[in-house]
C-alpha atoms as a PDB file:
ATOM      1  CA  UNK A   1      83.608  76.086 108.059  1.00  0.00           C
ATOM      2  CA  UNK A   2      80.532  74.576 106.493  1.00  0.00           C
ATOM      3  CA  UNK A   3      79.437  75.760 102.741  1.00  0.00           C
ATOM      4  CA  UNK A   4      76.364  74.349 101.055  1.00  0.00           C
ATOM      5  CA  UNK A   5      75.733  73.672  97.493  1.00  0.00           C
ATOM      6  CA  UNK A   6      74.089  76.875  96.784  1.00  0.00           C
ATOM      7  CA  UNK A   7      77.071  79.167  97.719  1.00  0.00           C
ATOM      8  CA  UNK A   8      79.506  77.171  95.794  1.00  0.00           C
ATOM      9  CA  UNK A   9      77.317  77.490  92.615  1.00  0.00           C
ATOM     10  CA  UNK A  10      77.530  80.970  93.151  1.00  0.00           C
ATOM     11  CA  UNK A  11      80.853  81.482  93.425  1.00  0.00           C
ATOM     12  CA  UNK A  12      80.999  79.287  90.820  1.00  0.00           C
ATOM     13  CA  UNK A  13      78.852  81.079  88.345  1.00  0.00           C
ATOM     14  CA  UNK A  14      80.891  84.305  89.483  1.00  0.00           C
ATOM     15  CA  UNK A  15      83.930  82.319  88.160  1.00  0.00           C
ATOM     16  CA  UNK A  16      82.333  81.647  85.175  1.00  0.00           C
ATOM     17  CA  UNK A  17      82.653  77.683  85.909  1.00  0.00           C
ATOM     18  CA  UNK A  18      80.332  75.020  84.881  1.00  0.00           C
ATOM     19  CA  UNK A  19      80.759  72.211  86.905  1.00  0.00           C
ATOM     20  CA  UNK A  20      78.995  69.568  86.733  1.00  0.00           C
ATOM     21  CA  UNK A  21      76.976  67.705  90.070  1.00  0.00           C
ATOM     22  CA  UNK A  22      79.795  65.565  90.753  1.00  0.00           C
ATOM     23  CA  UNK A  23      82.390  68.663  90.411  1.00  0.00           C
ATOM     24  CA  UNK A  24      79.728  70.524  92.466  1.00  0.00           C
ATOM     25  CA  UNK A  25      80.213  68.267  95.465  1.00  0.00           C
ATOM     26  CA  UNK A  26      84.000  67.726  95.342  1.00  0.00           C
ATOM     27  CA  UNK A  27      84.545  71.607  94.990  1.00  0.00           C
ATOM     28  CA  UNK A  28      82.355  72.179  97.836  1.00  0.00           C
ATOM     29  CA  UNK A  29      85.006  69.589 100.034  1.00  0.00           C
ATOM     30  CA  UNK A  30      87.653  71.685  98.742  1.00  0.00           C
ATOM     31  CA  UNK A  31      86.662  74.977  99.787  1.00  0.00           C
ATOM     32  CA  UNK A  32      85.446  73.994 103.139  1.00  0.00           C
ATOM     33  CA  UNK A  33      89.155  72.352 103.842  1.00  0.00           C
ATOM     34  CA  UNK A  34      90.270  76.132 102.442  1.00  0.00           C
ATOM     35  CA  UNK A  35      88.301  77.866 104.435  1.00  0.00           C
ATOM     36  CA  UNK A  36      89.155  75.706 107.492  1.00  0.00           C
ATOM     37  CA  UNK A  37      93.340  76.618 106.928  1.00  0.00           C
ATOM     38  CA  UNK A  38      92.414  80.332 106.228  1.00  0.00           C
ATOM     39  CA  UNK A  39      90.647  79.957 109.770  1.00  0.00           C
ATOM     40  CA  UNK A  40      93.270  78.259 111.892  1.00  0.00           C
ATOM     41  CA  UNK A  41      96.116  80.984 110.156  1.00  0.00           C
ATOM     42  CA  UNK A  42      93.853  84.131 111.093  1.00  0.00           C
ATOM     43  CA  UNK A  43      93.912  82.125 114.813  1.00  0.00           C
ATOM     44  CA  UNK A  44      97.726  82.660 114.785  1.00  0.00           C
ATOM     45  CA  UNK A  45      98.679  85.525 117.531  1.00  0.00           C
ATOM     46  CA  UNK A  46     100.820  87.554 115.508  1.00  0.00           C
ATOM     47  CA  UNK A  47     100.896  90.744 117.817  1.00  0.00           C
ATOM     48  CA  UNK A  48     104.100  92.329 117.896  1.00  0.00           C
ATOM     49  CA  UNK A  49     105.984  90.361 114.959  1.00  0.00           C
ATOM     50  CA  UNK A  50     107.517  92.810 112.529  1.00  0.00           C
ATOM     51  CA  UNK A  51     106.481  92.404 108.943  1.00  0.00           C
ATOM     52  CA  UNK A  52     109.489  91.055 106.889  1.00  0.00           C
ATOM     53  CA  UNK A  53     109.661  90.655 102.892  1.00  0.00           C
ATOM     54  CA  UNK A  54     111.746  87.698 103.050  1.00  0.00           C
ATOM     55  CA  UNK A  55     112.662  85.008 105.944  1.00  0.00           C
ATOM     56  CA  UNK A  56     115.974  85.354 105.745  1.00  0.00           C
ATOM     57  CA  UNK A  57     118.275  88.835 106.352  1.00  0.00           C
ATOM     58  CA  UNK A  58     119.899  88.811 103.011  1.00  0.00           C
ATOM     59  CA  UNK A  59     121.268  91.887 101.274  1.00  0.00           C
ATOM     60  CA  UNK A  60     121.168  92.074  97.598  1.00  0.00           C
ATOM     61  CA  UNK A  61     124.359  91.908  95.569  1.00  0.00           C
ATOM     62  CA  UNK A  62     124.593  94.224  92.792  1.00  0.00           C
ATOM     63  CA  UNK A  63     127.360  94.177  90.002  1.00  0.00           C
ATOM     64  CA  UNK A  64     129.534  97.424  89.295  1.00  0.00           C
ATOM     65  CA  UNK A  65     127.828  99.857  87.320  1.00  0.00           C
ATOM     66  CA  UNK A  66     130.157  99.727  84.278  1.00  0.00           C
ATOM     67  CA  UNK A  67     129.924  99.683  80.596  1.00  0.00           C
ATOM     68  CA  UNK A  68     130.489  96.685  78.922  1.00  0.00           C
ATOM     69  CA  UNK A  69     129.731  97.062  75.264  1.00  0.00           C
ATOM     70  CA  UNK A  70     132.025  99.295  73.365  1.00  0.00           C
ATOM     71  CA  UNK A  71     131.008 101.565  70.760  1.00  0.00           C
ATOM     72  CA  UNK A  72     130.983  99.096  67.506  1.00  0.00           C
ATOM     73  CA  UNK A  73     129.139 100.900  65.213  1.00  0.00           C
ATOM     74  CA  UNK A  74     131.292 101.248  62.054  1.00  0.00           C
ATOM     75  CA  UNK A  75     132.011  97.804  63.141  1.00  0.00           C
ATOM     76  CA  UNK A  76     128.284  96.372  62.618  1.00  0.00           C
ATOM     77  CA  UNK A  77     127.318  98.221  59.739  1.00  0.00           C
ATOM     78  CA  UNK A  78     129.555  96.583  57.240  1.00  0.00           C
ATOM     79  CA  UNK A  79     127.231  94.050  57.510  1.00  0.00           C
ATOM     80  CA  UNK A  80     124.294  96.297  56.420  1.00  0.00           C
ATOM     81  CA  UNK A  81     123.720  95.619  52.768  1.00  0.00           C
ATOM     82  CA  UNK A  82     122.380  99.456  52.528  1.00  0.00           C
ATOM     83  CA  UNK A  83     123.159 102.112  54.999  1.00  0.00           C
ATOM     84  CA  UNK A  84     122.756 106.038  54.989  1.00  0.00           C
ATOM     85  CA  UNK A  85     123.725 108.387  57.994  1.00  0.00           C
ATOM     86  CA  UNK A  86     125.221 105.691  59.574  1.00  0.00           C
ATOM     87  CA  UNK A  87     121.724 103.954  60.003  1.00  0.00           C
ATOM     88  CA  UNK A  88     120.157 100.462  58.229  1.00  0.00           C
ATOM     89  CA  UNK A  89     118.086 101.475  55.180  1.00  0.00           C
ATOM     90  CA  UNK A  90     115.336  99.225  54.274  1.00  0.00           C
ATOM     91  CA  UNK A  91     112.460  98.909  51.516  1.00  0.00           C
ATOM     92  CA  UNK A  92     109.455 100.643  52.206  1.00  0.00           C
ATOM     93  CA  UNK A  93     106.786  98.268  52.999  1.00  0.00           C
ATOM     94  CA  UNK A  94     104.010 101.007  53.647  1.00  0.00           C
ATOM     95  CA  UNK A  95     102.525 101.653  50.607  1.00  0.00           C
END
């Protein structure tokens, strides 16, 4: 597929690029050799092939759903240098 100038500065400007001449013209390559691989995939005769997420038929492994962390409460807060209720207490710092 063949783009000129003027459509790339477009897009560009839609992009909110500046590029400069010399970005202008290499950008311009790129997107035509884009275009040209978007056009040979949509060429692909794909009637028939059933939609898969993934390549391979893989099934997902899950853990058992089990607890793990005991309650540790009375545990953790005799670290708290101030507690009430069984919760942290900290200094105000909304004045």
């Amino acid at each position: 597929m063949s783009l000129d100038q003027k459509t790339v500065e477009h897009v560009a400007h839609l992009a909110r690029l500046a590029l400069s001449p010399e970005d202008l013209a290499a950008r311009t390559v790129q997107l035509e050799r884009i275009l040209d691989v978007i056009a040979e995939m949509q060429a692909i005769h794909t009637e028939g092939v059933t939609p898969m997420a993934h390549p391979l038929d893989l099934s997902q492994p899950l853990r058992p759903d089990v607890v793990g962390n005991a309650d540790e409460r009375d545990k953790l807060m005799q670290n708290a240098p101030s507690q009430a209720a069984g919760l942290f207490r900290v200094p105000k710092v909304i004045e």
